[in-house]
N, C-alpha and C. Protein backbone atom coordinates (compact mmCIF):
# COMPACT_ATOMS: atom_id res chain seq x y z
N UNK A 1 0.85 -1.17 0.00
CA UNK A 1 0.00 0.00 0.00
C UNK A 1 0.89 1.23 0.00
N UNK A 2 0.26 2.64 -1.18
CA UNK A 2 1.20 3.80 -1.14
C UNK A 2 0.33 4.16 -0.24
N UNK A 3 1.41 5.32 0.64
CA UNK A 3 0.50 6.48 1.32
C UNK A 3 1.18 7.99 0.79
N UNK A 4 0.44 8.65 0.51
CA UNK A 4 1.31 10.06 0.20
C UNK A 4 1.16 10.77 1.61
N UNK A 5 2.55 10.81 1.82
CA UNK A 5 3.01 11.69 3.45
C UNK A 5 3.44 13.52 2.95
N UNK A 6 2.42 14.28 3.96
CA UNK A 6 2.84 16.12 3.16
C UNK A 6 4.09 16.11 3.80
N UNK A 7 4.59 17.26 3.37
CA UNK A 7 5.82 17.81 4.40
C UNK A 7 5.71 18.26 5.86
N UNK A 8 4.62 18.71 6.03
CA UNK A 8 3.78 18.54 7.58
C UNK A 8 4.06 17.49 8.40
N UNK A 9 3.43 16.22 7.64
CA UNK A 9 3.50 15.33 8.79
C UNK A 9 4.95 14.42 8.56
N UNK A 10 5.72 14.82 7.59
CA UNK A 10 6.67 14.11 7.74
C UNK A 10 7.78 14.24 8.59
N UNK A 11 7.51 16.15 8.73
CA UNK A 11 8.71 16.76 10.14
C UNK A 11 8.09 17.00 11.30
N UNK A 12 7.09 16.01 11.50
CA UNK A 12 6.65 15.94 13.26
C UNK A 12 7.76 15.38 13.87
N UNK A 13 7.67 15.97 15.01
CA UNK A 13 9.36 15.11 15.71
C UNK A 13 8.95 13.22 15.61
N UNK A 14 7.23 13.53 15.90
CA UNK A 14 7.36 11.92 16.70
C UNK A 14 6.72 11.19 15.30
N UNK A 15 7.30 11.86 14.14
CA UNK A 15 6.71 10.89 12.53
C UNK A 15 7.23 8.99 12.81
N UNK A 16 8.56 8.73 12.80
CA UNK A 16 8.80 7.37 12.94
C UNK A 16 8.26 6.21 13.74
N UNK A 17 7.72 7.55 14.59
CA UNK A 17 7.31 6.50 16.29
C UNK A 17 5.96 6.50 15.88
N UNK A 18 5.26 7.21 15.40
CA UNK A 18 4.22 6.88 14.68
C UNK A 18 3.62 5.80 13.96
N UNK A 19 4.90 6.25 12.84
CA UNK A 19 4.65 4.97 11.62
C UNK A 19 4.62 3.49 12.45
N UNK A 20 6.17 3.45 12.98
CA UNK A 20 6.16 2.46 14.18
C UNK A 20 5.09 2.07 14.89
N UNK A 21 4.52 2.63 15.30
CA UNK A 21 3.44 2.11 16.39
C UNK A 21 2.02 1.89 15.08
N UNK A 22 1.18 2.46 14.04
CA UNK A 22 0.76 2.21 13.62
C UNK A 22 0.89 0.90 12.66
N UNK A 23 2.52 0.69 12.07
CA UNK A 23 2.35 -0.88 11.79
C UNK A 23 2.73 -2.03 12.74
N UNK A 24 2.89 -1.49 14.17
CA UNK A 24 2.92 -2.78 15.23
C UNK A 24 1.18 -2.77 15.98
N UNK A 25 0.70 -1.81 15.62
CA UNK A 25 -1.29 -2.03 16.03
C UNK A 25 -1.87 -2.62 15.81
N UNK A 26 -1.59 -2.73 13.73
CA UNK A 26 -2.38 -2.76 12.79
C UNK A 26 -2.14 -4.67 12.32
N UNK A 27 -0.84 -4.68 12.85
CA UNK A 27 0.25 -5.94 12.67
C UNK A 27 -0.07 -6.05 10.79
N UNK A 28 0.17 -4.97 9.91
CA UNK A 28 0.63 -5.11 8.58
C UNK A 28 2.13 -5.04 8.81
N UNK A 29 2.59 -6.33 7.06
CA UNK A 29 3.83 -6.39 7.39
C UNK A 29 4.65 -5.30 6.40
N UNK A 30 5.55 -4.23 7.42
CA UNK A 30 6.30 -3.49 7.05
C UNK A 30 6.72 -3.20 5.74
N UNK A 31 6.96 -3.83 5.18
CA UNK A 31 7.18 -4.58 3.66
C UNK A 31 6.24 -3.81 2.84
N UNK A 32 5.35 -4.30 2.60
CA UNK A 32 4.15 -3.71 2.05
C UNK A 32 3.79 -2.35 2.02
N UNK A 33 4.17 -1.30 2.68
CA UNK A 33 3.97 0.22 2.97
C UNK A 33 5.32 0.48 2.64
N UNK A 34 4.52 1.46 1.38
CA UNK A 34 5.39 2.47 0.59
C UNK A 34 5.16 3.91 1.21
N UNK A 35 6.27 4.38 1.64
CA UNK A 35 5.68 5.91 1.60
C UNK A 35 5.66 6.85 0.11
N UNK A 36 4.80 7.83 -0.06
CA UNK A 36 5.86 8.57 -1.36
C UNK A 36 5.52 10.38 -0.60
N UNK A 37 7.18 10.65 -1.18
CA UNK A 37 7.47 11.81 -0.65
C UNK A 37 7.59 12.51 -1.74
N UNK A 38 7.02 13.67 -1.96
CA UNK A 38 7.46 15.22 -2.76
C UNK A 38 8.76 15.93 -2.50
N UNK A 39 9.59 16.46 -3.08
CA UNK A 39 10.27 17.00 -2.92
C UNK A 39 10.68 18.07 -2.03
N UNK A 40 9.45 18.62 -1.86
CA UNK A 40 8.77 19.66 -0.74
C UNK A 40 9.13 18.94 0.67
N UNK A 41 9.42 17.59 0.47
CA UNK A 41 9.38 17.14 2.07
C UNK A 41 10.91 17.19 2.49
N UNK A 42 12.08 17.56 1.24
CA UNK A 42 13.41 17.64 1.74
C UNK A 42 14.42 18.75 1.53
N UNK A 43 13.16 19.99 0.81
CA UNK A 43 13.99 21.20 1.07
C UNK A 43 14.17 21.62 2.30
N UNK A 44 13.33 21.38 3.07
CA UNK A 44 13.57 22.26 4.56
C UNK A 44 15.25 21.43 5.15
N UNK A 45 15.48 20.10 4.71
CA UNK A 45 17.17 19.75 5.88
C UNK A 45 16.67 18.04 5.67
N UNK A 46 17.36 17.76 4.28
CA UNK A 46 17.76 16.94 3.75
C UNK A 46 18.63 16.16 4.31
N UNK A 47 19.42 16.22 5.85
CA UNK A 47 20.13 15.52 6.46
C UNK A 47 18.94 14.62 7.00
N UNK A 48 18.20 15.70 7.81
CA UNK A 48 17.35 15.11 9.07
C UNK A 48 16.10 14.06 8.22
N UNK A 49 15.88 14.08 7.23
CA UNK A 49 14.92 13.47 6.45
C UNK A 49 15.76 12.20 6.05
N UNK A 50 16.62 12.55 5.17
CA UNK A 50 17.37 11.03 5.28
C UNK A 50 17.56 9.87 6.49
N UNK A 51 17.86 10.76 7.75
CA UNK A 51 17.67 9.92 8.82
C UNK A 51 16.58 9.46 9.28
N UNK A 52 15.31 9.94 8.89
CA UNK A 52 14.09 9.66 9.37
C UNK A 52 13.50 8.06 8.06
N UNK A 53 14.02 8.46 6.80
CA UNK A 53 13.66 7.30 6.11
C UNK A 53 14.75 6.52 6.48
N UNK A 54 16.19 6.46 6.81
CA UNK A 54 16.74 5.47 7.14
C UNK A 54 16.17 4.43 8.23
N UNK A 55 15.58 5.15 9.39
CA UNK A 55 14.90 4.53 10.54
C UNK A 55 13.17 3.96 9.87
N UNK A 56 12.99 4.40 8.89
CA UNK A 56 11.72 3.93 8.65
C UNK A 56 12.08 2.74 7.48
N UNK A 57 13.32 2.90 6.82
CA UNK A 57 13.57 1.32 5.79
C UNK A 57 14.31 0.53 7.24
N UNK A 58 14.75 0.56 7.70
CA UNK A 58 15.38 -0.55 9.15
C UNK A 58 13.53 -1.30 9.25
N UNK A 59 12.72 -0.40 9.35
CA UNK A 59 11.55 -1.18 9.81
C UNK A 59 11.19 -2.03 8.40
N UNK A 60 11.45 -1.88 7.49
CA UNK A 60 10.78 -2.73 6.55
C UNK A 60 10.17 -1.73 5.75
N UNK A 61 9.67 -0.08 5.84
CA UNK A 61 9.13 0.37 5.18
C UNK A 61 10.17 1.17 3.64
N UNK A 62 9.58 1.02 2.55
CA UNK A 62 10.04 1.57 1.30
C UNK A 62 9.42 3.00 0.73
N UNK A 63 10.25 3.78 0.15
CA UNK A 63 9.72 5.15 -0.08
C UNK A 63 10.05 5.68 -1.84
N UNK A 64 8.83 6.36 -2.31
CA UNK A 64 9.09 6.67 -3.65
C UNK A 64 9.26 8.31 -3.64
N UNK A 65 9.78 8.68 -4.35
CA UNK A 65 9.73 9.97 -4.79
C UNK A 65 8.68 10.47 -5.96
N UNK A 66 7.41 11.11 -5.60
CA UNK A 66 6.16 11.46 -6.04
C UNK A 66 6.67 12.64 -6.88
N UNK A 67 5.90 12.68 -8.49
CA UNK A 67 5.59 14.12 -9.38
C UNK A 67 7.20 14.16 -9.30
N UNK A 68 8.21 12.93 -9.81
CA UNK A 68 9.65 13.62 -9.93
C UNK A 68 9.42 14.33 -11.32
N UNK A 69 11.02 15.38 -11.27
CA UNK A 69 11.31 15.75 -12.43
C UNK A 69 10.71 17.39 -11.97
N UNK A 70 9.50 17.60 -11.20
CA UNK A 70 8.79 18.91 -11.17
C UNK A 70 9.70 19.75 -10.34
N UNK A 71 10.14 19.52 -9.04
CA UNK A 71 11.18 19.78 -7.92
C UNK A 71 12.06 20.42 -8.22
N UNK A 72 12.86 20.86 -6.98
CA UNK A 72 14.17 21.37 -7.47
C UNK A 72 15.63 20.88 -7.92
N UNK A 73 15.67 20.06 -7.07
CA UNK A 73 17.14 18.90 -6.71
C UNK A 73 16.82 17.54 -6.91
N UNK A 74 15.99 17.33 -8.08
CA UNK A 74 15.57 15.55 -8.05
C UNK A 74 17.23 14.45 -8.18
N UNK A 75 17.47 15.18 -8.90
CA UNK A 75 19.50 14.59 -8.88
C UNK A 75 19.51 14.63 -7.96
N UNK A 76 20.02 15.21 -6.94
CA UNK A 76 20.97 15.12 -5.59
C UNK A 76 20.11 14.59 -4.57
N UNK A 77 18.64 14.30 -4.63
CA UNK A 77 17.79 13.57 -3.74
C UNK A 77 17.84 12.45 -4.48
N UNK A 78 18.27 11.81 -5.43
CA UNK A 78 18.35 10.54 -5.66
C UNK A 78 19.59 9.43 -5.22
N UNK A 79 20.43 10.71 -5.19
CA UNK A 79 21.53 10.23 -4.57
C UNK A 79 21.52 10.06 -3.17
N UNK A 80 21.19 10.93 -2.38
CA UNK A 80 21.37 11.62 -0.87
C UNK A 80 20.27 10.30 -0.15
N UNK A 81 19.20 9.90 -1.00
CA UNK A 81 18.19 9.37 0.24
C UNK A 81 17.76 8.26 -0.52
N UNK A 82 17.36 7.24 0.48
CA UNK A 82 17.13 5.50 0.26
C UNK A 82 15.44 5.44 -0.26
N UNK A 83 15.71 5.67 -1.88
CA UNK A 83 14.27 5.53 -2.18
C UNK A 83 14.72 4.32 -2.80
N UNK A 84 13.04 3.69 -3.08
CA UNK A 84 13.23 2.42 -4.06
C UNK A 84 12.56 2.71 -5.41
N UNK A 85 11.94 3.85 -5.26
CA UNK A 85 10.78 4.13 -6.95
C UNK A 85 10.69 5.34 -7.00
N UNK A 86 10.42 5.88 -7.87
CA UNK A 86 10.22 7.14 -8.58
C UNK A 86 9.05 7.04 -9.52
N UNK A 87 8.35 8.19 -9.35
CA UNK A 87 7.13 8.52 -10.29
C UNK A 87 7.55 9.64 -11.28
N UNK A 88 6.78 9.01 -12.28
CA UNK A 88 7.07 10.03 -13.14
C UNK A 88 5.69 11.02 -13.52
N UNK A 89 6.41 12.80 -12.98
CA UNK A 89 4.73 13.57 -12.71
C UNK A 89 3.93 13.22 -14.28
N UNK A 90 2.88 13.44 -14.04
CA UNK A 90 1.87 13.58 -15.43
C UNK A 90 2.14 14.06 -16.32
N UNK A 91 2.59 15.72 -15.47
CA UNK A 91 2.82 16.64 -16.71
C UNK A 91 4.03 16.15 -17.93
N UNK A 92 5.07 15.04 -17.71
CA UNK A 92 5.54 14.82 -18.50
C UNK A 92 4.77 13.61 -19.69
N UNK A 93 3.57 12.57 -18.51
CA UNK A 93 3.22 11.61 -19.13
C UNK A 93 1.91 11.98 -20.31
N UNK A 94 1.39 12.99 -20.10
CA UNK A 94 0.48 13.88 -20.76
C UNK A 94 0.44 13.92 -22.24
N UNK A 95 2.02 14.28 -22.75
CA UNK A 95 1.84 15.00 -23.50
C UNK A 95 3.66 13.80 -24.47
N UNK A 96 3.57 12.69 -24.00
CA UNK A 96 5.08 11.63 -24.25
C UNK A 96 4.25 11.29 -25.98
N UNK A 97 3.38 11.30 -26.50
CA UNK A 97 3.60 10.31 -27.52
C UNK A 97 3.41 11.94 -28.56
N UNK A 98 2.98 13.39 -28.26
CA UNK A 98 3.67 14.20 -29.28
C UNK A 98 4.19 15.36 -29.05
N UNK A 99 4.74 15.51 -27.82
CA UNK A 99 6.03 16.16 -27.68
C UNK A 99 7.21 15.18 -27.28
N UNK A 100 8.25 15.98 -28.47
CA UNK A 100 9.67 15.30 -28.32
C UNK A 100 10.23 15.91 -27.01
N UNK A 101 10.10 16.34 -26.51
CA UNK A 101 10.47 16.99 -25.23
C UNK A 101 10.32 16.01 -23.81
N UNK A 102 9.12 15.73 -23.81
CA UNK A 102 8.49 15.01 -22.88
C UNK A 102 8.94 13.60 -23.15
N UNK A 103 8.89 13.31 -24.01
CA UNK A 103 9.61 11.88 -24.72
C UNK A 103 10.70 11.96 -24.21
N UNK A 104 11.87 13.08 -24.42
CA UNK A 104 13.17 12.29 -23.81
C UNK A 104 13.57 12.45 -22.73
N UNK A 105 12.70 13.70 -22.03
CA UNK A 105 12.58 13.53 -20.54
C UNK A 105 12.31 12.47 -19.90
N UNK A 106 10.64 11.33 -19.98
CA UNK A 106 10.74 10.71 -19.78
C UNK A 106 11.78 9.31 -20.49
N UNK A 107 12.29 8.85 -20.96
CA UNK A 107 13.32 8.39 -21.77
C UNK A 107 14.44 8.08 -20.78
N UNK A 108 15.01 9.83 -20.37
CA UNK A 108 16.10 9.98 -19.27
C UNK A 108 16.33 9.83 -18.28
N UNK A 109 14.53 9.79 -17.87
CA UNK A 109 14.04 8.95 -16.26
C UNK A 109 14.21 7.77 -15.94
N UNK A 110 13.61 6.93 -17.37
CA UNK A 110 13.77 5.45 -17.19
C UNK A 110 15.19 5.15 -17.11
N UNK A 111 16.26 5.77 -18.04
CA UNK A 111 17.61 4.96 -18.04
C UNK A 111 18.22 5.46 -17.04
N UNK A 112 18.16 6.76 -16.42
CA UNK A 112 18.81 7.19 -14.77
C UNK A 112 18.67 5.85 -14.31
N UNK A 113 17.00 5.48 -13.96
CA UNK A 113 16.72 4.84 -12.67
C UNK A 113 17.11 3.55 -12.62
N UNK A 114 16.93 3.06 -14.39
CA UNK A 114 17.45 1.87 -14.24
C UNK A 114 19.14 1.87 -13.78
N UNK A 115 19.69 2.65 -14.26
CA UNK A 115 21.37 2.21 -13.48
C UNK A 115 21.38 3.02 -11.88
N UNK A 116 20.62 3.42 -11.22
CA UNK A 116 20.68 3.42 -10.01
C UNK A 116 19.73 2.65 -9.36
N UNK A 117 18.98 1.46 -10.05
CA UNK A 117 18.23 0.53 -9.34
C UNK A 117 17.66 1.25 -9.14
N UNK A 118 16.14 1.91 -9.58
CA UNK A 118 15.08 2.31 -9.01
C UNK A 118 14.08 1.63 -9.96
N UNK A 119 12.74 1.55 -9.50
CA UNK A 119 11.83 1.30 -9.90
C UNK A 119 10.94 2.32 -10.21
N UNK A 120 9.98 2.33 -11.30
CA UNK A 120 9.80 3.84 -11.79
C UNK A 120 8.16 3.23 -11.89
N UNK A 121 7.24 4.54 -11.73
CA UNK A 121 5.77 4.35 -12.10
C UNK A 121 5.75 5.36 -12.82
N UNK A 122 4.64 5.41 -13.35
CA UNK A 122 4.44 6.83 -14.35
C UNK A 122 2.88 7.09 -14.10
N UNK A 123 2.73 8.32 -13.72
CA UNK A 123 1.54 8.56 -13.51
C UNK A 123 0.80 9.67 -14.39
N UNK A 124 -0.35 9.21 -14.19
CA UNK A 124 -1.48 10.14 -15.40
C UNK A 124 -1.76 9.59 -16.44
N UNK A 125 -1.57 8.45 -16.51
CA UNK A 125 -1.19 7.56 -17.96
C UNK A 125 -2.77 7.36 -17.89
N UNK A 126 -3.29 8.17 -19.17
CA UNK A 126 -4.80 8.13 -19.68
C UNK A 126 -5.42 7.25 -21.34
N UNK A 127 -4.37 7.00 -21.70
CA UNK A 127 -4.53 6.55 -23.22
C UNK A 127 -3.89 5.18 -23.57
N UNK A 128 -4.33 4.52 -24.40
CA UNK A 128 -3.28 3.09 -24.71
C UNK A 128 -2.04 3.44 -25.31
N UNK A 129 -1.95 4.93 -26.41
CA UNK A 129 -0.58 5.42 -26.63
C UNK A 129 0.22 5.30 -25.85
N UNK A 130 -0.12 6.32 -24.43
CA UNK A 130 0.90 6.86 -23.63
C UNK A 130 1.56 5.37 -22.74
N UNK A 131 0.27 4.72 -22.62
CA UNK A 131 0.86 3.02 -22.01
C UNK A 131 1.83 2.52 -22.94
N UNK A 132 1.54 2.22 -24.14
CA UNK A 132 2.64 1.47 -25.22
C UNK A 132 4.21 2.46 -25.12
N UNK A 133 4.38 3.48 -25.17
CA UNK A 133 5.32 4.42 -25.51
C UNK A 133 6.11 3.86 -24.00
N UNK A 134 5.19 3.91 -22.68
CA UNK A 134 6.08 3.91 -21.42
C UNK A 134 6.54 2.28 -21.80
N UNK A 135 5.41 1.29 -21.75
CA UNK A 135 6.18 -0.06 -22.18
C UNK A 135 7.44 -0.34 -23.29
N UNK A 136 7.21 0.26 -24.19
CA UNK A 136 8.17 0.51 -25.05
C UNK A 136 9.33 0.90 -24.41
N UNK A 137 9.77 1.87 -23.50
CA UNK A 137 10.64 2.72 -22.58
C UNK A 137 11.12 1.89 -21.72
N UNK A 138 10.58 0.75 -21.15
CA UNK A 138 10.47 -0.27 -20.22
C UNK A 138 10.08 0.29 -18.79
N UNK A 139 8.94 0.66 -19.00
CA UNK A 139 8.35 1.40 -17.49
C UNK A 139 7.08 0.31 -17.64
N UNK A 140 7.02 -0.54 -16.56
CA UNK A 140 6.24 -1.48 -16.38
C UNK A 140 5.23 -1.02 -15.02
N UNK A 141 5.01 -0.46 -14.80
CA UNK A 141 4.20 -0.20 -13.44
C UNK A 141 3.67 1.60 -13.70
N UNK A 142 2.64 1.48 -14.02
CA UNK A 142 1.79 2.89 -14.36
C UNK A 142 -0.01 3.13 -13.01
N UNK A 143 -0.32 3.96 -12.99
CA UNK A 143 -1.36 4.99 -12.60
C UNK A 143 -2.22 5.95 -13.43
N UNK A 144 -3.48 5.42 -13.55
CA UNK A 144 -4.33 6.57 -13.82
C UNK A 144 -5.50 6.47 -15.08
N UNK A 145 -6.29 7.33 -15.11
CA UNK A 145 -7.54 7.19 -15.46
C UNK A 145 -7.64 5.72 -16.73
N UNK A 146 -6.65 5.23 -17.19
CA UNK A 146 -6.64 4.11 -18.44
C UNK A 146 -7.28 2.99 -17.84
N UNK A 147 -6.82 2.56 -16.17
CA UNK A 147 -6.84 1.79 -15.52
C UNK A 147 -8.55 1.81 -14.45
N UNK A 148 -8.38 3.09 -13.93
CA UNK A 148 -9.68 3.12 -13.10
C UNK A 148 -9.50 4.51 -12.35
N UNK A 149 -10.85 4.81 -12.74
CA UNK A 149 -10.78 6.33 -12.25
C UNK A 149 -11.11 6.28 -10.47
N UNK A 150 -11.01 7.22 -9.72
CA UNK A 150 -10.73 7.17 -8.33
C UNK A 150 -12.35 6.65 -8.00
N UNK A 151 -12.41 5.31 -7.25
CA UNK A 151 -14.17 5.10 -7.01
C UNK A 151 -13.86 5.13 -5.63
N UNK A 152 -15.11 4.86 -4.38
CA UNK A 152 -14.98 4.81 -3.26
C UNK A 152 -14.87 3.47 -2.67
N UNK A 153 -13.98 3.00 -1.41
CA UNK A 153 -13.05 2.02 -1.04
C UNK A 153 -14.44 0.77 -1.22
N UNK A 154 -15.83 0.90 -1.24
CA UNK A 154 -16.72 0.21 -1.02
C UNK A 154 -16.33 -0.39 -2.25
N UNK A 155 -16.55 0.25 -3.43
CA UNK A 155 -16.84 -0.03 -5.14
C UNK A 155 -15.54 -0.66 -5.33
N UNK A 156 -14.07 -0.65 -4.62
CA UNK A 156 -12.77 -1.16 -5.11
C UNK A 156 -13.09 -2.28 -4.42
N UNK A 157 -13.50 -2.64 -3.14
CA UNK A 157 -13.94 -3.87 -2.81
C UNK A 157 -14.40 -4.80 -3.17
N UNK A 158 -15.68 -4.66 -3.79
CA UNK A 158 -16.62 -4.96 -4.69
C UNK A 158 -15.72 -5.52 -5.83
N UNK A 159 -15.13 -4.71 -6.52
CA UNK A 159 -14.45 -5.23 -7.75
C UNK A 159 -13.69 -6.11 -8.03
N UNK A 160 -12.82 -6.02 -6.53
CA UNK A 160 -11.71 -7.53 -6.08
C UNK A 160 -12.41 -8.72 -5.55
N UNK A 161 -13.51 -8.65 -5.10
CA UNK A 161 -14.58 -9.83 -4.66
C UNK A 161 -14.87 -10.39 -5.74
């Protein structure tokens, strides 16, 4: 399961002991909970955030970097902090099968991540184009209206039953 964490609740002092205590309540296994963070969550002190996801991958939990590419420092936060995935924002997936622009942006995402081991989603993906172009790219894991537009947790229930 993703959760998108703001920059709010990610610099509460007591964020880890949190997370902590909510997956020893809930007894889900660690593993399974992705956080995804914005960029917004490591301008304020990119030391102290690294240490906070270091203590939260020790537990088992994994973290993506949400809407990359939009930010300021997506380079040096790829380096600096223990993510496992990266999204790629919309605004590039929007517009990949006729701007050349967006094409080799995303292009440059996939081959970064693949030689730093990341796993990449692409989000906003609305059309069978924009799906074939990311498969083509080798981005295997996508989001968004192609798939299922946002219903309520009752109706996603329902659908997996």
């Amino acid at each position: 399961m993703s959760v998108n964490v703001s920059a709010r609740q990610f610099h509460q002092p007591d964020f880890v002991a949190t997370v902590q205590h909510s997956l020893v309540s809930s007894g889900i296994d660690p593993a399974r909970l992705k956080l995804e963070l914005t960029e917004s969550v490591v301008l304020e002190n990119v030391d102290t955030v690294a240490s906070r996801m270091r203590q939260l991958t020790a537990l088992g939990v994994s973290f993506c970097l949400d809407d990359f590419g939009t930010g300021y420092s997506s380079l040096s936060y790829l380096k600096r902090l223990p993510l496992d995935q990266v999204k790629i924002d919309q605004s590039f997936v929007r517009d990949v099968t006729v701007d050349l622009n967006d094409a080799a942006i995303v292009r440059a995402i996939m081959a970064m991540s693949r030689s730093l081991g990341l796993q990449v989603i692409a989000e906003g993906v609305e059309t069978p184009a924009q799906r074939e172009f990311l498969l083509q790219n080798e981005c295997m894991a996508y989001q968004g209206f192609l798939f299922c537009k946002p219903i309520p947790i009752e109706e996603w229930e329902r659908l997996l039953g």
